[in-house]
Protein backbone atom coordinates (compact mmCIF):
# COMPACT_ATOMS: atom_id res chain seq x y z
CA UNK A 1 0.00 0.00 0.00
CA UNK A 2 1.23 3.62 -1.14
CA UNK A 3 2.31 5.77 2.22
CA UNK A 4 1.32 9.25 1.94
CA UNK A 5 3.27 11.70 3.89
CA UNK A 6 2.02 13.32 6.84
CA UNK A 7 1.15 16.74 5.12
CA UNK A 8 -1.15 14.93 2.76
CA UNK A 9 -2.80 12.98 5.15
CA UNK A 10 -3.72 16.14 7.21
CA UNK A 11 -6.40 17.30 4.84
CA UNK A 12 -7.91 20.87 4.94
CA UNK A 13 -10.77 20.55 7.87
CA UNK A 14 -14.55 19.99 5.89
CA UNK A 15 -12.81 19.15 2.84
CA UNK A 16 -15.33 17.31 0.94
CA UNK A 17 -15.92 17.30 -2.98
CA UNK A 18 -18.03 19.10 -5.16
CA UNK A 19 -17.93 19.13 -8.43
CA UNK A 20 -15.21 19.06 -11.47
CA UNK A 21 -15.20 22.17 -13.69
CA UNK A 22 -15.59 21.96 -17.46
CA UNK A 23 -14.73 24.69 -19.72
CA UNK A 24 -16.52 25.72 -22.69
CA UNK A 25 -17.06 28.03 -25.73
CA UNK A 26 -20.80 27.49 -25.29
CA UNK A 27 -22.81 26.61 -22.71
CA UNK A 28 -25.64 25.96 -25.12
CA UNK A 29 -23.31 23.70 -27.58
CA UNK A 30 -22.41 21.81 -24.41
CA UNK A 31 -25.67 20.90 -22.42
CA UNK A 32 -27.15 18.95 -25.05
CA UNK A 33 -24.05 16.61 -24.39
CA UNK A 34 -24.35 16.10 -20.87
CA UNK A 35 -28.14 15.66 -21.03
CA UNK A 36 -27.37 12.78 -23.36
CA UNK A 37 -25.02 11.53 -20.66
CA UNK A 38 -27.78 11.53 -18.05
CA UNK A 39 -27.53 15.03 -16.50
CA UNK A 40 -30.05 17.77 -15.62
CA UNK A 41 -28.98 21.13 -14.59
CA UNK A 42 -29.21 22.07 -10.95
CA UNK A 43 -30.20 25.87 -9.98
CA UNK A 44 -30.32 28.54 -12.46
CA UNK A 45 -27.47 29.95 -14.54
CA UNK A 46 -25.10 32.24 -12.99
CA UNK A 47 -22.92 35.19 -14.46
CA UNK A 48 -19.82 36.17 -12.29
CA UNK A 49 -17.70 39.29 -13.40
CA UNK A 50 -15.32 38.92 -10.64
CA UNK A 51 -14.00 35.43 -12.37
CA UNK A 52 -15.01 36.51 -15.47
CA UNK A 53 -17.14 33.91 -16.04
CA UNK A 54 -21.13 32.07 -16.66
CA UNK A 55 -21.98 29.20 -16.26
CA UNK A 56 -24.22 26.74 -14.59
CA UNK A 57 -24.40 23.24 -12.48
CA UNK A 58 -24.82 19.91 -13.80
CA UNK A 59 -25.98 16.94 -11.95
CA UNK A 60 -26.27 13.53 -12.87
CA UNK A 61 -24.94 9.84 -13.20
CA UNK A 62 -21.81 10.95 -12.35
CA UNK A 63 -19.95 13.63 -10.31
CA UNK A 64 -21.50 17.14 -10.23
CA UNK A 65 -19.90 19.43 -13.17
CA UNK A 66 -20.05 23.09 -13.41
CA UNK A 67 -19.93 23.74 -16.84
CA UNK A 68 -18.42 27.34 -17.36
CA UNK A 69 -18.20 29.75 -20.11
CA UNK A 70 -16.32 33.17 -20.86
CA UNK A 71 -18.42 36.08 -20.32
CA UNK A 72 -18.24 38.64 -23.35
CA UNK A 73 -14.77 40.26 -23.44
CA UNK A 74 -13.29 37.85 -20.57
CA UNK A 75 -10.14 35.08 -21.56
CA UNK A 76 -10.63 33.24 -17.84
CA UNK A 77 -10.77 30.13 -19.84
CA UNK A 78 -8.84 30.49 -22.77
CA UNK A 79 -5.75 28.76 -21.98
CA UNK A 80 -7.34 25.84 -20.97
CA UNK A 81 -10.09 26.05 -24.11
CA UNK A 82 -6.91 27.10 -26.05
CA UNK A 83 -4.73 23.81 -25.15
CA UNK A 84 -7.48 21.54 -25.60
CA UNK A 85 -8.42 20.83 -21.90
CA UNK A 86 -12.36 20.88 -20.81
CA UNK A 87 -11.88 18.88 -17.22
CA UNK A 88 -9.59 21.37 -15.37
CA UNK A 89 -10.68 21.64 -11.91
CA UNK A 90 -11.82 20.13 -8.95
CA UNK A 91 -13.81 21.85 -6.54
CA UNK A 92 -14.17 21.13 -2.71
CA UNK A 93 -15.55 22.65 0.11
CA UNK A 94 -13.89 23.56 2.92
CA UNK A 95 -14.24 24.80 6.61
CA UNK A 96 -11.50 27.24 7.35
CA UNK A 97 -10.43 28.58 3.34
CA UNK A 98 -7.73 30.32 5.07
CA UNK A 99 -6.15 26.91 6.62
CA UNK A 100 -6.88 25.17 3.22
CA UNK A 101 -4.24 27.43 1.24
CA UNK A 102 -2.14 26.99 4.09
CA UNK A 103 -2.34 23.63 3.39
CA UNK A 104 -2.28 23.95 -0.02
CA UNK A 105 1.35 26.35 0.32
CA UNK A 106 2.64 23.31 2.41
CA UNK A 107 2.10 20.93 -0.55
CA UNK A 108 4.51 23.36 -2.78
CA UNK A 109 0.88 24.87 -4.32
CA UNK A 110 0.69 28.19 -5.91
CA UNK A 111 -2.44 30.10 -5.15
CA UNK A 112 -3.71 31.85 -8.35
CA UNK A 113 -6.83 33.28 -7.46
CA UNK A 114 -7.04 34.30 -3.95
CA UNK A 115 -9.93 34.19 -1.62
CA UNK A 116 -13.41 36.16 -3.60
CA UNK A 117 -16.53 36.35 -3.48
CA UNK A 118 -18.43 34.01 -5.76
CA UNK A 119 -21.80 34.50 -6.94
CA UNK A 120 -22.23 31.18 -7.64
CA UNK A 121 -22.04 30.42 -4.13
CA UNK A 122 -24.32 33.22 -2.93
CA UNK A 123 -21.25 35.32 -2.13
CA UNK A 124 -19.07 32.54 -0.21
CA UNK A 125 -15.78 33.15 -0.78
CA UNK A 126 -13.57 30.57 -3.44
CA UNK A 127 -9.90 30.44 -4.35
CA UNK A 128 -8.03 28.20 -6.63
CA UNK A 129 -4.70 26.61 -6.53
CA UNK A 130 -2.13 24.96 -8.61
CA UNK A 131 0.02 22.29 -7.94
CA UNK A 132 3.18 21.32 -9.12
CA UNK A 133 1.67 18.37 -11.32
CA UNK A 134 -0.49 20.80 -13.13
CA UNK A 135 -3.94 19.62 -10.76
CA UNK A 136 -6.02 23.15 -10.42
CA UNK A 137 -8.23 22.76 -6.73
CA UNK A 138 -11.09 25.30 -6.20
CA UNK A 139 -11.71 25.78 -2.50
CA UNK A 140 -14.81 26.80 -1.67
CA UNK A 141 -15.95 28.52 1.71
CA UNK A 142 -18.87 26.57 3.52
């Protein structure tokens, strides 16, 4: 069995999945997709200028997804869209968001978007971080 190292096994306190995040050109091109796959949309769609950003909640067969979109004039997404990646982050909620970059930091993580409100989370604060193997996390305040 694979040993973790103590700093790993010491996750962020409440940390507990939400969804994966899937960019798009089009919400509208996409949905159709997923609905084929077995998923309904959950809630209404949100915009958020802050991230730059639309987009809406999927639920289904599988984990949830929040499909996301550029709003007009915003590049949030491009170089994911641009490199041919949809899948590029998972989201989790956590506790203390402060303690979870901490956390983060002491895995070598970079934070690039730091603590904001989200209106997709009725104002709760997010922030996102990068590791070292390229894995984007979204923590989101509970």
């Amino acid at each position: 069995m694979l040993e973790l190292p103590q700093a790993l096994a010491e996750l962020p306190e409440g940390y507990e999945f939400h969804h994966v995040g899937y960019a798009t050109a089009s919400l509208e091109k996409e949905r159709p997709f997923f609905a084929f796959l077995g998923y309904r949309q959950e809630g209404e769609d949100f915009a958020d200028p802050v991230q730059g950003v639309a987009g809406c909640f999927l639920v289904g067969p599988g984990p949830r997804i929040e499909l996301l979109e550029n709003l007009p004039g915003a590049e949030t997404l491009i170089p994911w869209l641009n490199a041919g990646i949809k899948m590029y982050h998972f989201a989790y909620l956590v506790a203390d968001i402060e303690g979870a970059l901490e956390w983060a930091r002491s895995q070598r993580a970079r934070v690039t978007v730091a603590p904001v409100a989200a209106v997709a989370f009725g104002g709760r604060r997010i922030s996102f971080v990068m590791f070292r193997n390229g894995l984007m996390l979204e923590f989101i305040e509970r």
